[in-house]
Structure formats: structure tokens, C-alpha cells
C-alpha atoms as a PDB file:
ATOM      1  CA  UNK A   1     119.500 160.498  57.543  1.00  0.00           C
ATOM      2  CA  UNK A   2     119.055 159.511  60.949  1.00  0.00           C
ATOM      3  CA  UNK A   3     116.526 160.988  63.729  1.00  0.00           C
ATOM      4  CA  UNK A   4     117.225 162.184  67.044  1.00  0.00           C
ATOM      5  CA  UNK A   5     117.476 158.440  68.591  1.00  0.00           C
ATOM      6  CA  UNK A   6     120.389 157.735  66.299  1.00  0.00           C
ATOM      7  CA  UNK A   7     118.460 155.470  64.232  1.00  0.00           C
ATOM      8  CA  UNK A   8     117.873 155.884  60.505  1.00  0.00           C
ATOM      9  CA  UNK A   9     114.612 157.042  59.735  1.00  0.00           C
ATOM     10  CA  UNK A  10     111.987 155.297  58.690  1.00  0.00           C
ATOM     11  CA  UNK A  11     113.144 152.120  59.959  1.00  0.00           C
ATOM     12  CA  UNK A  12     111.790 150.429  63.336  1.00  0.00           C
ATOM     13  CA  UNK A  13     114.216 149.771  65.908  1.00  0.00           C
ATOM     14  CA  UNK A  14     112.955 146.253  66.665  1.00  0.00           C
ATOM     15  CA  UNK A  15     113.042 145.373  63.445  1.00  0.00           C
ATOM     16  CA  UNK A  16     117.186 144.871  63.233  1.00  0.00           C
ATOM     17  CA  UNK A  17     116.673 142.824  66.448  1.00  0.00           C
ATOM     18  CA  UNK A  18     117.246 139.268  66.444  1.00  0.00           C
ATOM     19  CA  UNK A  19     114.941 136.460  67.402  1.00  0.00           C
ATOM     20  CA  UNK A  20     116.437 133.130  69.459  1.00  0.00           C
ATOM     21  CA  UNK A  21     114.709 130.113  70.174  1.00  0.00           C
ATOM     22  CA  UNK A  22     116.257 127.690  72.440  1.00  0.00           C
ATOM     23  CA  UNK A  23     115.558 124.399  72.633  1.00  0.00           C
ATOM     24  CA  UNK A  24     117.864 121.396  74.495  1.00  0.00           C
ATOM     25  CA  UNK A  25     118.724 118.679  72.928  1.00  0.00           C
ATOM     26  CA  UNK A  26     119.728 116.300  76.183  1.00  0.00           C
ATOM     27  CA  UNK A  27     117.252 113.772  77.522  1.00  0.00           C
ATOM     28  CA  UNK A  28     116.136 114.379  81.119  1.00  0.00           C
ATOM     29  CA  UNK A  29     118.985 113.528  83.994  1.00  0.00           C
ATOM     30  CA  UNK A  30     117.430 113.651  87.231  1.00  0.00           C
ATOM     31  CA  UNK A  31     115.501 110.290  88.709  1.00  0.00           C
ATOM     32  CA  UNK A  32     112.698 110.749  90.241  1.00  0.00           C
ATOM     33  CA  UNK A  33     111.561 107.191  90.707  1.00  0.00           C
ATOM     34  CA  UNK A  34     113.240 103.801  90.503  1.00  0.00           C
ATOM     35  CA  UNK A  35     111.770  99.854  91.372  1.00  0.00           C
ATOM     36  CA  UNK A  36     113.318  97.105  91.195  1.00  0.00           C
ATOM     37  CA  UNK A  37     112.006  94.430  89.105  1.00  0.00           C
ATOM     38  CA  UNK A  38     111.393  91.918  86.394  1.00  0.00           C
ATOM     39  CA  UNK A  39     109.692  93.922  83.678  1.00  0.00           C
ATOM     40  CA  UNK A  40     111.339  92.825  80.375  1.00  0.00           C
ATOM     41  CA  UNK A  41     111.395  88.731  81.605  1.00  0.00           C
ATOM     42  CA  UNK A  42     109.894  86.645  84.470  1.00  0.00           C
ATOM     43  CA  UNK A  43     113.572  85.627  85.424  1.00  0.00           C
ATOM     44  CA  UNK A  44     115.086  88.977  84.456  1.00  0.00           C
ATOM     45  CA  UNK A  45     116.765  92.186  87.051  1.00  0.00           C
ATOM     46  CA  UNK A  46     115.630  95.181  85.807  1.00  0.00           C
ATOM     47  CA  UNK A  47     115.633  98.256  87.135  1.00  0.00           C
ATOM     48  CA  UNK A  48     112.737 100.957  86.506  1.00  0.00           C
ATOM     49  CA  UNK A  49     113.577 104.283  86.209  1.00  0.00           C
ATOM     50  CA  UNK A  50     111.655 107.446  86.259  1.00  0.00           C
ATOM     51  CA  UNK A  51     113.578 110.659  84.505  1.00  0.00           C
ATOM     52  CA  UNK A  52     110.863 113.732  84.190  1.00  0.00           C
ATOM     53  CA  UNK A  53     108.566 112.256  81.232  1.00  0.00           C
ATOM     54  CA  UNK A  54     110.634 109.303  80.445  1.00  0.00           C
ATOM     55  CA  UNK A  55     110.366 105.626  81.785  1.00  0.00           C
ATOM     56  CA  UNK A  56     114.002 103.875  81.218  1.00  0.00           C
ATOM     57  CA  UNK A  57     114.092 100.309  81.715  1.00  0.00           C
ATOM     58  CA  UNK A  58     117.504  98.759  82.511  1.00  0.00           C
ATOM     59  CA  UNK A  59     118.984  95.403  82.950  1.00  0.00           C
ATOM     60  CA  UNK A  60     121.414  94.178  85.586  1.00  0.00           C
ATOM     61  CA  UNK A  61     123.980  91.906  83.332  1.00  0.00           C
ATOM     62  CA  UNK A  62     127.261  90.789  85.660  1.00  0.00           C
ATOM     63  CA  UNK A  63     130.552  91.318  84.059  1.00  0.00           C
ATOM     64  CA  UNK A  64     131.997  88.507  83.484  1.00  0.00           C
ATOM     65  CA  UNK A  65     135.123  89.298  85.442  1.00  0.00           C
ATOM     66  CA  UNK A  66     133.030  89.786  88.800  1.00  0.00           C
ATOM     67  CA  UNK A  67     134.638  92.927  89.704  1.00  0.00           C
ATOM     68  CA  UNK A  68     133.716  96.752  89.673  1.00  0.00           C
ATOM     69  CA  UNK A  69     134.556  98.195  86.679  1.00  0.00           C
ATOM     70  CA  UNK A  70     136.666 100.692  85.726  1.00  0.00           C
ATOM     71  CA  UNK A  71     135.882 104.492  86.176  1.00  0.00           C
ATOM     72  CA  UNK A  72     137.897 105.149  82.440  1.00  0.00           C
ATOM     73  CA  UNK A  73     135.788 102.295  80.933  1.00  0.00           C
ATOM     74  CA  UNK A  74     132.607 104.084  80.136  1.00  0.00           C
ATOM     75  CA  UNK A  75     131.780 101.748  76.742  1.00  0.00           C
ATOM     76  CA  UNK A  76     127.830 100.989  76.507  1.00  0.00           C
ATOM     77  CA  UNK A  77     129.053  97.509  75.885  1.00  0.00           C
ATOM     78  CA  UNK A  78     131.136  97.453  79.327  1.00  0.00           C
ATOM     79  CA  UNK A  79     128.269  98.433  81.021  1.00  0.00           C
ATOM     80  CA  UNK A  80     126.489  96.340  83.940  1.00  0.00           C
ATOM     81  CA  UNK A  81     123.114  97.901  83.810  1.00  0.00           C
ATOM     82  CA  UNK A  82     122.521  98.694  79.764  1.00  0.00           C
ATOM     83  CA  UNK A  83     119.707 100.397  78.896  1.00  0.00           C
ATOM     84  CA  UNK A  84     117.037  98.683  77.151  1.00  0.00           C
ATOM     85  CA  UNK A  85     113.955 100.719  76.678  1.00  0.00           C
ATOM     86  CA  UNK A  86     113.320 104.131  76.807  1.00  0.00           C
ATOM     87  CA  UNK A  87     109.839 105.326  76.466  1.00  0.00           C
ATOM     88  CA  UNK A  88     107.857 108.636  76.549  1.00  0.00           C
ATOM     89  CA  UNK A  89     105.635 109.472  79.204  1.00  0.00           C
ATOM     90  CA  UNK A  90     102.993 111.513  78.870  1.00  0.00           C
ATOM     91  CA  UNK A  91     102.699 113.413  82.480  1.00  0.00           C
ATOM     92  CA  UNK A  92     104.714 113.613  85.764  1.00  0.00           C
ATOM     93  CA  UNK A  93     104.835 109.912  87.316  1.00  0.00           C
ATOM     94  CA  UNK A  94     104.717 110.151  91.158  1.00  0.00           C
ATOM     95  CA  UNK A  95     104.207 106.713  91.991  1.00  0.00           C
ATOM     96  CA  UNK A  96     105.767 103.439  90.339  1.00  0.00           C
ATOM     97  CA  UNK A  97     104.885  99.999  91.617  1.00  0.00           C
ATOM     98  CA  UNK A  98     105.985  96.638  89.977  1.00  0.00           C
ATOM     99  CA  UNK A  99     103.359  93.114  91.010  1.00  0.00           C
ATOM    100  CA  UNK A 100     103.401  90.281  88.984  1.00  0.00           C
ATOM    101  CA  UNK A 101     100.273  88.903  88.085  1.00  0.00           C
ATOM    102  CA  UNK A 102      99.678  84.935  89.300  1.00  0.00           C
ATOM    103  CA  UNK A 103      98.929  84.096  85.654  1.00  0.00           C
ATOM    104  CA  UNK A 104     101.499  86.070  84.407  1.00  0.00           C
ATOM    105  CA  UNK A 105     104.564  84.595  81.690  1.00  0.00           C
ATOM    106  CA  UNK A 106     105.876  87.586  80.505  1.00  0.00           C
ATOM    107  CA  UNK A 107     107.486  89.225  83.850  1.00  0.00           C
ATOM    108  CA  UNK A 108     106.457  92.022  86.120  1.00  0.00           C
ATOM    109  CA  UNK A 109     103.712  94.618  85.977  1.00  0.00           C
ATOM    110  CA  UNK A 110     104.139  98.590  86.251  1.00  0.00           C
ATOM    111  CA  UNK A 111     101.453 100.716  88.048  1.00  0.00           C
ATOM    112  CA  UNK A 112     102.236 104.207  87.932  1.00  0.00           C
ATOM    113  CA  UNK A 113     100.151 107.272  89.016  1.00  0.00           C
ATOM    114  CA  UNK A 114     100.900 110.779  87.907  1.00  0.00           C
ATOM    115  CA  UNK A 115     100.686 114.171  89.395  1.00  0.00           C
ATOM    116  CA  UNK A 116      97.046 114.479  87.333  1.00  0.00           C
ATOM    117  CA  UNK A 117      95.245 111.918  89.519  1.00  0.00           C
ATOM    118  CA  UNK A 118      95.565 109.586  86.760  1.00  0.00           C
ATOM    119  CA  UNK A 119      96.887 105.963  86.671  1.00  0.00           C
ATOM    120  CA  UNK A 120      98.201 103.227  84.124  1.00  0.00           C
ATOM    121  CA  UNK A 121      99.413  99.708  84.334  1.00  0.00           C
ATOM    122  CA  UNK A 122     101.069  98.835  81.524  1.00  0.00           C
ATOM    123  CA  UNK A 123     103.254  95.890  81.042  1.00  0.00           C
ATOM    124  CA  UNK A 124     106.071  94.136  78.104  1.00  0.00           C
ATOM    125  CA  UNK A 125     105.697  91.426  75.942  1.00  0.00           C
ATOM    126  CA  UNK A 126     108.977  90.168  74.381  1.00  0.00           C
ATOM    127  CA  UNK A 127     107.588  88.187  71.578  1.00  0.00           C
ATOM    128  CA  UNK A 128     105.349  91.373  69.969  1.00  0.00           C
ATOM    129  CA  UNK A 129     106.826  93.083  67.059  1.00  0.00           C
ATOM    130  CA  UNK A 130     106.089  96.486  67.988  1.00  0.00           C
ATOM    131  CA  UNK A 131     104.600  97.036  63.834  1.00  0.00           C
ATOM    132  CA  UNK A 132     102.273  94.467  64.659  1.00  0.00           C
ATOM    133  CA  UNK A 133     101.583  94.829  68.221  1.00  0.00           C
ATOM    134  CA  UNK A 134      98.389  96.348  69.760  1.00  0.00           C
ATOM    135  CA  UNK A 135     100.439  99.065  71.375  1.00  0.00           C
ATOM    136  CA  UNK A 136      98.953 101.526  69.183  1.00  0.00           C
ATOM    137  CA  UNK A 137     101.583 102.239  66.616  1.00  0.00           C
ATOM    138  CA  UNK A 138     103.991 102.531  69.380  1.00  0.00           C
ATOM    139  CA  UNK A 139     107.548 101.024  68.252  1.00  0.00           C
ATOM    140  CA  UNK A 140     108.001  99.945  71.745  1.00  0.00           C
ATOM    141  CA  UNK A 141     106.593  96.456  73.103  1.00  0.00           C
ATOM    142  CA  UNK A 142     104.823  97.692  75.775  1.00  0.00           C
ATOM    143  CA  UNK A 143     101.422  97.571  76.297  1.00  0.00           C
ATOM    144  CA  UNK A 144      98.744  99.504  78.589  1.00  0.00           C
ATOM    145  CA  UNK A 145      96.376  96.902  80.315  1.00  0.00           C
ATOM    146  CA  UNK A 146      94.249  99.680  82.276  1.00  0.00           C
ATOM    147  CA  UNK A 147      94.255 103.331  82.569  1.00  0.00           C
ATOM    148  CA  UNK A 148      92.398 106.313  83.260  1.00  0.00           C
ATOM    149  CA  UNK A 149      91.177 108.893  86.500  1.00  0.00           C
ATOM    150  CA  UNK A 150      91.711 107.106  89.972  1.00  0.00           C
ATOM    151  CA  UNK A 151      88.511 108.993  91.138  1.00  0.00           C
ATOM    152  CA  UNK A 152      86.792 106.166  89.389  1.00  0.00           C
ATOM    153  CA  UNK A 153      88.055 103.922  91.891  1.00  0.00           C
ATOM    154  CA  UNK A 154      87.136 105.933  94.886  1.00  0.00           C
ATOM    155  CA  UNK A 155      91.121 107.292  94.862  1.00  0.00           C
ATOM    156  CA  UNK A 156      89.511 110.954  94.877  1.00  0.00           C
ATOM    157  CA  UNK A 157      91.511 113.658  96.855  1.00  0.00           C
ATOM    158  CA  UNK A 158      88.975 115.990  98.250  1.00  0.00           C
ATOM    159  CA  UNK A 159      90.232 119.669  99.093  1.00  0.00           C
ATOM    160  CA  UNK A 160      93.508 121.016  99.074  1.00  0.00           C
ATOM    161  CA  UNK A 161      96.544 118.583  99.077  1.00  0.00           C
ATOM    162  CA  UNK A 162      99.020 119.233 101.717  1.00  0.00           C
ATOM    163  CA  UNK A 163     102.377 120.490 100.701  1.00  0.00           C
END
């Protein structure tokens, strides 16, 4: 039988309800950051770009043809700025800045602060395998030269920030 709310008794109306969980699949769209520089080679043009939690590094190749291409030509291979390297961040960057090092062989630099009052410089070695690299199990070839709290280095925001 069924009970004055039209449900059959003895059985809880939640229970015949259905439970969703939605998660997206697409990687983040929006840039928040880009710099121009020579990250992947010292005579390379890359471009640096900041999407949410990812870093995306791409590389300006010309087409051979010099011209614009096509709008209908969207192949990966007919693009002039391929991505190369897509990496995880873990936070919100809100500052990138690529320096080359005097000493430096391997290309560019990245310093990068994030909305936690933390910092990293981290940089990319093209001969490392990333299995044997000391990038910490990463499969990428980057590699963090210094991180940590800028309010080590006298970078402390006292108070409020503005907005």
C-alpha cells in the first residue's frame, strides 16, 4: 500500500533519488599570464603561458610558406606555436618572470609567485630523461632551483591587501 504522501510504505523517499557527480574533463581555457621567452633552448621563442593551475610552454616555429595560415587548417602539425610542455601547477600563479642566468646553457629561467605568498624558479634541461632526472619522479624535464614563502626574503605583506 501506499501512505498519505503517495509513497509506498515503508520505503524512504530519498532513497529512489539519484546521486550525480560531475566532473569536466577539459583542461583550463582562460590565460592568465603569458612571457615571452627562451625556456626550452638558449636560442629558442617560446611563449609561457599561465591557464588556472597549468604552465603551457609553446614554441614559435615559422611556416615555411611565410604566410598566415588558414582559419580551416586547424592540424597540430600546421600549427605555428605547438605546444610542447604542459605541466601541473600546484596553486594560482600571479606573477611569471623569465631572466637568464649569466652562466646559464640551457635557456631562460621562470620565477613565478602565487596567490599564497609563495615563490619558485624552476627552469628546463633538454638533455635530462625525465626517469632519471632529479625532478622528483616528475615525467617532465623541468626542474625547481629554489622555492618556498617570500616572507623569508623580507617579501612579507603586512595587513590587509588592497582589492
Amino acid at each position: 500500500g501506499t501512505d498519505a504522501t503517495g509513497t509506498a510504505s515503508g520505503v524512504d523517499p530519498h532513497d529512489c533519488e539519484a546521486a550525480h557527480y560531475v566532473v569536466t574533463n577539459h583542461r583550463p581555457g582562460a590565460v592568465h599570464l603569458t612571457a615571452r621567452c627562451s625556456f626550452l633552448g638558449p636560442d629558442t621563442q617560446d611563449l609561457a603561458i599561465v591557464k588556472s593551475r597549468r604552465l603551457e610552454i609553446r614554441q614559435y616555429k615559422p611556416s615555411p610558406s611565410n604566410s598566415f595560415p588558414d582559419d580551416d587548417n586547424t592540424s597540430p602539425s600546421s600549427s605555428s606555436f605547438p605546444l610542447l610542455l604542459s605541466v601541473p601547477i600546484n596553486g594560482r600563479l600571479t606573477t611569471l618572470l623569465p631572466f637568464r642566468h649569466p652562466r646559464s646553457t640551457t635557456g631562460d629561467y621562470l620565477f613565478f609567485t602565487t596567490d599564497r605568498k609563495q615563490f619558485g624558479i624552476i627552469g628546463y634541461d633538454p638533455s635530462a630523461d625525465g626517469a632519471d632526472s632529479l625532478a622528483l619522479d616528475s615525467p617532465y624535464r623541468i626542474f625547481n632551483h629554489a622555492h618556498g614563502p617570500l616572507a623569508d626574503y623580507g617579501a612579507s605583506v603586512l595587513g590587509r591587501e588592497s582589492e
